[in-house]
C-alpha atoms as a PDB file:
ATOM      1  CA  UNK A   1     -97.119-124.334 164.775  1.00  0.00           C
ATOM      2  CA  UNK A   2     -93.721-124.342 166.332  1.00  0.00           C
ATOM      3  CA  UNK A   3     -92.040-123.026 163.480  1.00  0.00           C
ATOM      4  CA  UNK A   4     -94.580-120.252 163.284  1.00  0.00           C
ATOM      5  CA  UNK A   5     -93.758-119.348 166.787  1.00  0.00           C
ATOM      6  CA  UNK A   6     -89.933-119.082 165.820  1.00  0.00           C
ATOM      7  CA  UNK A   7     -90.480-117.050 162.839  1.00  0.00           C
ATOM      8  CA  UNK A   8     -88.898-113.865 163.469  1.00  0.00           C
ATOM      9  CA  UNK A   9     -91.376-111.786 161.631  1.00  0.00           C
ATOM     10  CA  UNK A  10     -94.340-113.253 163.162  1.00  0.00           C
ATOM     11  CA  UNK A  11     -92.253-112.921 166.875  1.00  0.00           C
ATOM     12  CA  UNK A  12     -92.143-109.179 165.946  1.00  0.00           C
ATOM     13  CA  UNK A  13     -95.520-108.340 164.651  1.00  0.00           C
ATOM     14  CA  UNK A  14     -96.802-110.335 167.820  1.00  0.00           C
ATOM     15  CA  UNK A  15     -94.996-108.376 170.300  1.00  0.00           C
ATOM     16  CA  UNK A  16     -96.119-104.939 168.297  1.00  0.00           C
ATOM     17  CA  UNK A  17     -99.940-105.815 169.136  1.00  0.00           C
ATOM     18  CA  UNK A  18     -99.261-107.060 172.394  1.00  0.00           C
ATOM     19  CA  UNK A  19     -96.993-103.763 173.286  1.00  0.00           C
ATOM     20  CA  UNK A  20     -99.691-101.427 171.464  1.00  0.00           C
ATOM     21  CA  UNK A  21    -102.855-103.244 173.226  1.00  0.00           C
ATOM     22  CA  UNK A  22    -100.926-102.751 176.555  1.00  0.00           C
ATOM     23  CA  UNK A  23    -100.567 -99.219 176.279  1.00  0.00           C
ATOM     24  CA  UNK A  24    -104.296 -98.723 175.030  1.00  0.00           C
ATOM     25  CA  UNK A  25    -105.609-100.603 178.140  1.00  0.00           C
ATOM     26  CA  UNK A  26    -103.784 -99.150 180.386  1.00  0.00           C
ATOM     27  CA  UNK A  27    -104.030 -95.670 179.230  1.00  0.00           C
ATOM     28  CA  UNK A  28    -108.107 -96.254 179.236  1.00  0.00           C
ATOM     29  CA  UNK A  29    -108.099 -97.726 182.478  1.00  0.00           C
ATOM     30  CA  UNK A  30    -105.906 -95.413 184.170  1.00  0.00           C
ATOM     31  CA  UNK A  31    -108.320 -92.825 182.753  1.00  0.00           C
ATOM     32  CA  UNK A  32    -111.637 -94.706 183.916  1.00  0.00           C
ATOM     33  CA  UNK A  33    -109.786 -95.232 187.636  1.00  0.00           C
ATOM     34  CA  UNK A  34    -108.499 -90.924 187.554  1.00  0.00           C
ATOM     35  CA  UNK A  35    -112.781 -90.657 186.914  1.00  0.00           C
ATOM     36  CA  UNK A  36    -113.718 -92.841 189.903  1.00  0.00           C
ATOM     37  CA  UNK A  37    -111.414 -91.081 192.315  1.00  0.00           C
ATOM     38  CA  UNK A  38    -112.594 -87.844 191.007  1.00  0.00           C
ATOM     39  CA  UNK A  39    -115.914 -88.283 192.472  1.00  0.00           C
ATOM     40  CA  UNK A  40    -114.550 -87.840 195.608  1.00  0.00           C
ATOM     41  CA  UNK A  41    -111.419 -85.865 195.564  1.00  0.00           C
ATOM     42  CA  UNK A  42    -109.191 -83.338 192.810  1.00  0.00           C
ATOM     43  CA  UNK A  43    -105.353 -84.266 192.146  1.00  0.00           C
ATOM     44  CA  UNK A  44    -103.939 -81.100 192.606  1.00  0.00           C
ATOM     45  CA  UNK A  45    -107.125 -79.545 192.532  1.00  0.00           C
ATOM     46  CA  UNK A  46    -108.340 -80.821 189.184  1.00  0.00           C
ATOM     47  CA  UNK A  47    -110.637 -83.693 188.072  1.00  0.00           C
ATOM     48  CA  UNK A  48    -112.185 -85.396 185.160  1.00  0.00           C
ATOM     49  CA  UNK A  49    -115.739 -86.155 184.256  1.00  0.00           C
ATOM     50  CA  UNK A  50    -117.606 -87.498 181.439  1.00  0.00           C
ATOM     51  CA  UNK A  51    -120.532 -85.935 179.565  1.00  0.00           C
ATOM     52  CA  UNK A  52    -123.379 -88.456 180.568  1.00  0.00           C
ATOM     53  CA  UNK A  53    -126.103 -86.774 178.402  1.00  0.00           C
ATOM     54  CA  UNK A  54    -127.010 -84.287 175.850  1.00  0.00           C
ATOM     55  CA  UNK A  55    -127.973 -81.418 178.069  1.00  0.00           C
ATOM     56  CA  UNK A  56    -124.650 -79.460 176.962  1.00  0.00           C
ATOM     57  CA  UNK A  57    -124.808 -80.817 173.545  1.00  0.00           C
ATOM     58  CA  UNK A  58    -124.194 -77.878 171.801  1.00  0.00           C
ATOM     59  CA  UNK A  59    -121.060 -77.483 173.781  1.00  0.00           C
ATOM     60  CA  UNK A  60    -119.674 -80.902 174.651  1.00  0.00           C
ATOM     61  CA  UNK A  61    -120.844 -84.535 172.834  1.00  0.00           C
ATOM     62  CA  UNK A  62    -121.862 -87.502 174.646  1.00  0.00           C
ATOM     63  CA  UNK A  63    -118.928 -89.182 176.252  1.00  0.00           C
ATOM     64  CA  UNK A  64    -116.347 -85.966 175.863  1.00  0.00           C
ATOM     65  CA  UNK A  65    -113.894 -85.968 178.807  1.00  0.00           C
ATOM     66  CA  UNK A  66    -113.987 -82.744 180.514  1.00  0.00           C
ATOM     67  CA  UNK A  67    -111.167 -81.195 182.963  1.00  0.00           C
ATOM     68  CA  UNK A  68    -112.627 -79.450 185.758  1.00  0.00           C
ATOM     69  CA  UNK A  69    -110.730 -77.058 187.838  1.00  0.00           C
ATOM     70  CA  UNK A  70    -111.493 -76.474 191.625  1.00  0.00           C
ATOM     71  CA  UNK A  71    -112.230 -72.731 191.994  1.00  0.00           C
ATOM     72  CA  UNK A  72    -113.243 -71.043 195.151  1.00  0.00           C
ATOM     73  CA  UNK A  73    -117.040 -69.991 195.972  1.00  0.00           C
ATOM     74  CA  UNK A  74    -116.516 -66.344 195.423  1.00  0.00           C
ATOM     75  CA  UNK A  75    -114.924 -66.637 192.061  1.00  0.00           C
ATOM     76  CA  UNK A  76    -118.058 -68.844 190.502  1.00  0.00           C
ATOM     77  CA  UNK A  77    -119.748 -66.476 188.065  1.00  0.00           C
ATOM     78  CA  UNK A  78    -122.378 -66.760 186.081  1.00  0.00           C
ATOM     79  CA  UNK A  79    -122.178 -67.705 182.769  1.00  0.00           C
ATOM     80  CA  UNK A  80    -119.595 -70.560 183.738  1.00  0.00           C
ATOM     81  CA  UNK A  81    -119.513 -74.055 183.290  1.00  0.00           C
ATOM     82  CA  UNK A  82    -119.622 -76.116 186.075  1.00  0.00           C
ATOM     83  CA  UNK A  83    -119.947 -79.567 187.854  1.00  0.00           C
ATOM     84  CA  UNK A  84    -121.396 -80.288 190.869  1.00  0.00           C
ATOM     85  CA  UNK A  85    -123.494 -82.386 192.741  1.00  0.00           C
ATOM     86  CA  UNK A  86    -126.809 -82.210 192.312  1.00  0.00           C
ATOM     87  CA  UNK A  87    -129.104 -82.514 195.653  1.00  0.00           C
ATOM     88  CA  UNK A  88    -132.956 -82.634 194.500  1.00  0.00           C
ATOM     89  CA  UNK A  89    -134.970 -85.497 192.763  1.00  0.00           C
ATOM     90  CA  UNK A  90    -133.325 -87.736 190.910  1.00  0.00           C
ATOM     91  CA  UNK A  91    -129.705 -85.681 190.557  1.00  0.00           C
ATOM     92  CA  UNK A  92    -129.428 -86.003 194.109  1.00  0.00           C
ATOM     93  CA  UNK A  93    -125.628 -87.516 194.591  1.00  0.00           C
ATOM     94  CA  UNK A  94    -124.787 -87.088 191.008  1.00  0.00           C
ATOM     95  CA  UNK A  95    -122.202 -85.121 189.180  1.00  0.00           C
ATOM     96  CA  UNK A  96    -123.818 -82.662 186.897  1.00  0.00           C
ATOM     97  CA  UNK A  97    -122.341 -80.548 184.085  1.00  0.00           C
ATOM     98  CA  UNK A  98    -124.126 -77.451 183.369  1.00  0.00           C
ATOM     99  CA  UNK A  99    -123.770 -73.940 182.743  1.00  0.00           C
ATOM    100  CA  UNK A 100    -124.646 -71.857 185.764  1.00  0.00           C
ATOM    101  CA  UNK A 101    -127.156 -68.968 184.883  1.00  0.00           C
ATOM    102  CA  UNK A 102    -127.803 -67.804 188.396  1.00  0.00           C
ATOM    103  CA  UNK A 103    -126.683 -66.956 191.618  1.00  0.00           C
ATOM    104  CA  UNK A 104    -128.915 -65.821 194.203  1.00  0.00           C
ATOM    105  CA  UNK A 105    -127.333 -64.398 197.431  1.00  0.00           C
ATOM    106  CA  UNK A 106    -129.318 -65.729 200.622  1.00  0.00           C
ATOM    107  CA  UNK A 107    -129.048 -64.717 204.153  1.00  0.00           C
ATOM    108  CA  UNK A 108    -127.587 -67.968 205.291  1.00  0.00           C
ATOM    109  CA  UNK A 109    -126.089 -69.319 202.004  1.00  0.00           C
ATOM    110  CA  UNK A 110    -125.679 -68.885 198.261  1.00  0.00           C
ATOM    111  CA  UNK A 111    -127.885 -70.781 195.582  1.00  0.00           C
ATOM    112  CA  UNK A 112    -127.048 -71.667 192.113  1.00  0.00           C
ATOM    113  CA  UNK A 113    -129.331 -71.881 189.154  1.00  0.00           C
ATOM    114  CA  UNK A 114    -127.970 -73.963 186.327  1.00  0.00           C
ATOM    115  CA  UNK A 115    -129.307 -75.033 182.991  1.00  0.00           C
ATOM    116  CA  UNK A 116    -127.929 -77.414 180.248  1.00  0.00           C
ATOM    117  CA  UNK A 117    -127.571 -75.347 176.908  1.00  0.00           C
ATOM    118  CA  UNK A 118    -129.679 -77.697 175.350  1.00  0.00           C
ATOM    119  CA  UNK A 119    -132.465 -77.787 177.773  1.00  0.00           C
ATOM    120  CA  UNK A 120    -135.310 -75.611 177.796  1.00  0.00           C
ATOM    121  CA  UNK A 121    -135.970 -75.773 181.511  1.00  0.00           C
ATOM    122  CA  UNK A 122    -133.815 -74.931 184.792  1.00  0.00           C
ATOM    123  CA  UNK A 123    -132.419 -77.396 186.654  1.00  0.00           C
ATOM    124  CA  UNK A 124    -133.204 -77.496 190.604  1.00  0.00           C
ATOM    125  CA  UNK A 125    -131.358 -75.034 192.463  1.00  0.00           C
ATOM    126  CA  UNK A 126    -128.392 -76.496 193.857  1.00  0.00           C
ATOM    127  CA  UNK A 127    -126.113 -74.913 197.292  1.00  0.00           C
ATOM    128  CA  UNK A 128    -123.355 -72.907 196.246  1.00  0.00           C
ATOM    129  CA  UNK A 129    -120.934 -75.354 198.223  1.00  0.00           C
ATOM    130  CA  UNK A 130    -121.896 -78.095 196.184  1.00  0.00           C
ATOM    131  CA  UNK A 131    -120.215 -76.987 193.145  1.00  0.00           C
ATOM    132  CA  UNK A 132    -116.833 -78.924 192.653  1.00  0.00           C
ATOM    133  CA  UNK A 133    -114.968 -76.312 190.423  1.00  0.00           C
ATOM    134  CA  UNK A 134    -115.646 -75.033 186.675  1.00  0.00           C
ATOM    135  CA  UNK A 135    -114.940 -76.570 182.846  1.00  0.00           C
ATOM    136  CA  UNK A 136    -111.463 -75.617 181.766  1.00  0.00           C
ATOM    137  CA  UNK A 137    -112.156 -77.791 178.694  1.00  0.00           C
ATOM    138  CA  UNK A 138    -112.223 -80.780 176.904  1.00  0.00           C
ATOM    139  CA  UNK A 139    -108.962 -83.202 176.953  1.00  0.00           C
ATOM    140  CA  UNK A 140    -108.523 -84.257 173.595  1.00  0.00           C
ATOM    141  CA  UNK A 141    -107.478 -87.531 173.723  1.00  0.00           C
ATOM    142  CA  UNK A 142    -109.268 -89.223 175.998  1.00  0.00           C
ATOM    143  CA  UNK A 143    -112.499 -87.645 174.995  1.00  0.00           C
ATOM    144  CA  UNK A 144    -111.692 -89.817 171.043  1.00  0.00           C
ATOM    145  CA  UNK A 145    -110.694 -92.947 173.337  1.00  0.00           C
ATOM    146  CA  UNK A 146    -113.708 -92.619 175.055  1.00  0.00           C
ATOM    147  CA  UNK A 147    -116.015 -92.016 172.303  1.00  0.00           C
ATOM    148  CA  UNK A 148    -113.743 -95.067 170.061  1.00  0.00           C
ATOM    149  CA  UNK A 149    -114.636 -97.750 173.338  1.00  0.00           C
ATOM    150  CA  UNK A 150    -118.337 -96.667 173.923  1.00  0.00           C
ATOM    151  CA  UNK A 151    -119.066 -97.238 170.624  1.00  0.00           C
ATOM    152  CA  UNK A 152    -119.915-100.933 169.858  1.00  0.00           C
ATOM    153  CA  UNK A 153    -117.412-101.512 166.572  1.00  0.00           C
ATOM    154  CA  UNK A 154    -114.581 -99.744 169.067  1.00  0.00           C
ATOM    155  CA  UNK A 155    -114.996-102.160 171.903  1.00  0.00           C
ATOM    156  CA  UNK A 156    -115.474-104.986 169.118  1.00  0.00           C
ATOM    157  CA  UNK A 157    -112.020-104.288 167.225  1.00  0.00           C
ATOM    158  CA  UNK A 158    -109.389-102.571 170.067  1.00  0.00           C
ATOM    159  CA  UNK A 159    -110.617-104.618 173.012  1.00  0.00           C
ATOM    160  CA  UNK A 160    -112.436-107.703 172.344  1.00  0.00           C
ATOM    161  CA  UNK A 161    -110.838-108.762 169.122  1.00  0.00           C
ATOM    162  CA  UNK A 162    -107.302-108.162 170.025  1.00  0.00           C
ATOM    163  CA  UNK A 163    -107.674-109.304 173.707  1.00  0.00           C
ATOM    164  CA  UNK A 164    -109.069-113.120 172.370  1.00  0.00           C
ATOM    165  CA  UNK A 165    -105.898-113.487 169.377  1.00  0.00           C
ATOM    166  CA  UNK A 166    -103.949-112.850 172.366  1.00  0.00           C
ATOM    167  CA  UNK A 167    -105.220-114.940 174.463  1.00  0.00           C
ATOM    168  CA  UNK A 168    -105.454-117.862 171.815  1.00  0.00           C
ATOM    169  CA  UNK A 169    -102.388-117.646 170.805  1.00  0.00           C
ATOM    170  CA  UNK A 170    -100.937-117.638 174.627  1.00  0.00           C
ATOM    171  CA  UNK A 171    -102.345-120.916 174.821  1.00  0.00           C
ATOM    172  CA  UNK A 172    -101.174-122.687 171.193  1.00  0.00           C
ATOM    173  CA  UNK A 173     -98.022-121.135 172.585  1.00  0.00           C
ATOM    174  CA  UNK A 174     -98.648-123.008 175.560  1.00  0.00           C
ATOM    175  CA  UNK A 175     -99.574-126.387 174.727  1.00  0.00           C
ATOM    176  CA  UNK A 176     -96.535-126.387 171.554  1.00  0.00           C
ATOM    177  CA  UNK A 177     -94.181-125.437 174.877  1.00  0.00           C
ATOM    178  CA  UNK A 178     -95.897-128.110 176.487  1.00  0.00           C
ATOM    179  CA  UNK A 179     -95.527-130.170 173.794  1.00  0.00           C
ATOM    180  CA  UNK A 180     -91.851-130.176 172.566  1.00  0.00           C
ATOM    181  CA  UNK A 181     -91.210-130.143 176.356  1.00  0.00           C
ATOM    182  CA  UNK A 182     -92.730-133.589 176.227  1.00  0.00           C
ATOM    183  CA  UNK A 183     -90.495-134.448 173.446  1.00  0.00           C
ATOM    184  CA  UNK A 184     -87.501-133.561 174.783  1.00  0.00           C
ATOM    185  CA  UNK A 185     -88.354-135.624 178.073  1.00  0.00           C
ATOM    186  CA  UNK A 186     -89.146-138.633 175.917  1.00  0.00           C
ATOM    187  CA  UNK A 187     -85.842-138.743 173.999  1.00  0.00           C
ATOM    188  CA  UNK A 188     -84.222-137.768 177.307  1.00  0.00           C
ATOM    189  CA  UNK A 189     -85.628-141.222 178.447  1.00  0.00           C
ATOM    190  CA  UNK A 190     -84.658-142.760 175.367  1.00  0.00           C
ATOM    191  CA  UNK A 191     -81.075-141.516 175.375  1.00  0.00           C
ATOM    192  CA  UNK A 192     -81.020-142.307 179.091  1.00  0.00           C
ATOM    193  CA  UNK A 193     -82.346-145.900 178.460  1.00  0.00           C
ATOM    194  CA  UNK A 194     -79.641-146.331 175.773  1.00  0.00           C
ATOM    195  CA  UNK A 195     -77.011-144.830 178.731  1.00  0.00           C
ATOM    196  CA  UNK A 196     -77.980-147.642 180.871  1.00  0.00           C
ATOM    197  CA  UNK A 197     -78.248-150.417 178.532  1.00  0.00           C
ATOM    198  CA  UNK A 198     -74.413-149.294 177.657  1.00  0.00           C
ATOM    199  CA  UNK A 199     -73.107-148.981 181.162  1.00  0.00           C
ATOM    200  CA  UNK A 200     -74.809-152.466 181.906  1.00  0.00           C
ATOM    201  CA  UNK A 201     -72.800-153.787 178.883  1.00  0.00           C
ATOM    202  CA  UNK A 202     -69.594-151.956 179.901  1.00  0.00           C
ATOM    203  CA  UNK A 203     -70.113-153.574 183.325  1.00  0.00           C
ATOM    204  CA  UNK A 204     -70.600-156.973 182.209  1.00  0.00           C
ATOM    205  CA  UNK A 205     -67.163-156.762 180.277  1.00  0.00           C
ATOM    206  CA  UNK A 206     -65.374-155.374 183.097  1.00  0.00           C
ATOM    207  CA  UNK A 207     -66.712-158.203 185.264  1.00  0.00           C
ATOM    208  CA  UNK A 208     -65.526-160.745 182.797  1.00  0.00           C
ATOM    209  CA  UNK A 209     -62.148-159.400 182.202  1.00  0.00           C
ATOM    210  CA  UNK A 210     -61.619-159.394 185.838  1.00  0.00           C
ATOM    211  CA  UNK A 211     -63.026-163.133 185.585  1.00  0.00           C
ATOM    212  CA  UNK A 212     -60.403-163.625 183.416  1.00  0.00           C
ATOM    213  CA  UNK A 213     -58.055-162.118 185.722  1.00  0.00           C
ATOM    214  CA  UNK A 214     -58.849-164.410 188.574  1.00  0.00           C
ATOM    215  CA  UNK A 215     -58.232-167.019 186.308  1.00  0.00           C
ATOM    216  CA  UNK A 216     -54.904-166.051 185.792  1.00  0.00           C
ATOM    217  CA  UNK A 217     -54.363-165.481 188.746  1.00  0.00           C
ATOM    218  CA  UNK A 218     -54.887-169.245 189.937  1.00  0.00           C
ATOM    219  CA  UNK A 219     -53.059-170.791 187.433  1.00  0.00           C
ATOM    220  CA  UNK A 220     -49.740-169.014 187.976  1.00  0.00           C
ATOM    221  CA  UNK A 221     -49.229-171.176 191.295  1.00  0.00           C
ATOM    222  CA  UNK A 222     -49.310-174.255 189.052  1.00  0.00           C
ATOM    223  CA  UNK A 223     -47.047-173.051 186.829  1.00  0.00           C
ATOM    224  CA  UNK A 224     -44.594-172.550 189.451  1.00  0.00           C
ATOM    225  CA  UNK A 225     -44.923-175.598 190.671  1.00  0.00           C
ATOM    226  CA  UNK A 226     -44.229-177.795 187.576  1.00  0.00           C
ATOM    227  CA  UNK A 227     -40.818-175.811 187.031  1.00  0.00           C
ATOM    228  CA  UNK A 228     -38.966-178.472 190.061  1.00  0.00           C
ATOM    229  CA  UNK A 229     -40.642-181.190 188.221  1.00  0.00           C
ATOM    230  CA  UNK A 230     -39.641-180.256 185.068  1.00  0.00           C
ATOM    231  CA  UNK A 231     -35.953-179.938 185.911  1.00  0.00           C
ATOM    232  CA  UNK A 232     -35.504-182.962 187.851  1.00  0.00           C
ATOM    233  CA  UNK A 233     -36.764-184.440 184.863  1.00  0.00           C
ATOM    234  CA  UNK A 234     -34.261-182.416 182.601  1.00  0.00           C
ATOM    235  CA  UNK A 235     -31.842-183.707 185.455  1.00  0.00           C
ATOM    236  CA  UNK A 236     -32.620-187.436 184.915  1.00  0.00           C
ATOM    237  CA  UNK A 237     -32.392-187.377 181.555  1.00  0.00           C
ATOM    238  CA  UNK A 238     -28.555-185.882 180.960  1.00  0.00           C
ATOM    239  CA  UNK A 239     -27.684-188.902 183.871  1.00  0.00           C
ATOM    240  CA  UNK A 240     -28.986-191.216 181.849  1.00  0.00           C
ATOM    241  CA  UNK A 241     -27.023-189.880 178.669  1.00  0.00           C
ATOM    242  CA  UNK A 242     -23.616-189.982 180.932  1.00  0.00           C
ATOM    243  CA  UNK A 243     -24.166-193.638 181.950  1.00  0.00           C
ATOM    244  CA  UNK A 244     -24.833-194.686 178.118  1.00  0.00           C
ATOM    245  CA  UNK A 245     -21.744-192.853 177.596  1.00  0.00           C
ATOM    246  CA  UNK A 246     -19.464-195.054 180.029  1.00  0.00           C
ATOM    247  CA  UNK A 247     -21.170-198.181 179.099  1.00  0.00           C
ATOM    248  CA  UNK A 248     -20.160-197.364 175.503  1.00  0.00           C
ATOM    249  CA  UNK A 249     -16.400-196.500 176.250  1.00  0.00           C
ATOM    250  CA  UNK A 250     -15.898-199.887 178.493  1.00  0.00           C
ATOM    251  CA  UNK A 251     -17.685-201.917 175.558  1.00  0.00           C
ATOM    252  CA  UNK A 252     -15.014-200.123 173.101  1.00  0.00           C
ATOM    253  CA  UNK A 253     -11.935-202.684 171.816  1.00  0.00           C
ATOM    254  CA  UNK A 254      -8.781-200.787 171.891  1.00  0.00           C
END
């Protein structure tokens, strides 16, 4: 496994997926969080919605990402396609994407009809200040992300298949880490163990050569001390040769 990890051409491919995946997520989330904040306000006065049903089906899919510009009330027309939130039944709070086929001018406010192209029936009237801006068009690129994760085989294969290898592997990578770490501590202890057993050894002999020292040491004084022995011996012994000497001359017959 370790040498697997060090392989160059597995190190690249690795960091490829991990790079690609990366990008993938965070361009989807980044989209999914622009969606959320878009509910309640534009970034410089555009959002982004999703198609949530079929009503515009012959216009948009299921799942199409749609860019919605902010317009002001006087420019709506009909005709248009818009979003905005819906206010009756079961619409009520809800962004809606339809095509607005009428506008009826009241005495204290405007009302908008609209209709999905693919529905045979009106929608409920909605109040022409409800209406958060009209369809500039579909955005290409998220609207194939978003159709490639809703779709079962798409979440299967670019999320959860990728995010689990990676996640795997992070932890064979862990526990091999983990692993030769353990190794190296181990034959750090061994090699330190040897260190000691040496030093103890190199110790010992320096305590014995300075054993050996001290015994030196003491025996020099004794030394010394047999030198004045020694020649007074030395000393005796040549007075003893002299006196032979004169004994021999006087016992000599001339």
């Amino acid at each position: 496994m370790y040498r697997l990890f060090q392989n160059k051409i597995f190190k690249i491919i690795m960091k490829t997926i991990k790079i690609v995946f990366l990008v993938f997520l965070t361009l989807y989330f980044s989209f999914v969080l622009i969606e959320k904040i878009s509910y309640h306000t534009s970034f410089f006065g555009y959002r982004v919605f999703t198609v949530s049903s079929n009503s515009m089906k012959k216009v948009y899919s299921l799942n199409d990402v749609l860019l919605v510009k902010k317009v002001k009330v006087k420019k709506i027309k009909e005709g248009m396609d818009i979003a905005y939130i819906g206010e009756q039944g079961g619409l009520s709070g809800k962004v809606i994407l339809n095509r607005l086929v009428k506008i009826e001018k009241g005495e204290k406010e405007t009302v908008c009809y609209t209709q999905g192209v693919s529905s045979p029936t009106v929608d409920p009237p909605i109040s022409q200040n409800k209406v958060l801006g009209k369809v500039v068009g579909k955005v290409f690129f998220f609207s194939e992300l978003n159709h490639i994760v809703k779709r079962q085989e798409g979440f299967f294969f670019l999320i959860f298949c990728p995010l689990v290898l990676l996640i795997t592997l992070e932890v064979l990578k862990t526990i091999t880490d983990i692993k030769i770490e353990k190794g190296r501590l181990q034959e750090t202890e061994r090699l330190s163990l040897t260190e000691i057993i040496k030093l103890n050894q190199k110790q010992k002999k320096k305590r014995q050569r300075n054993r050996n020292l001290e015994n030196t040491y003491h025996e020099i004084p004794l030394i010394v001390e047999s030198i004045p022995l020694m020649r007074d011996s030395t000393l005796t012994i040549i007075n003893d040769e002299k006196s032979i000497s004169n004994d021999d001359k006087d016992n000599t017959i001339i």
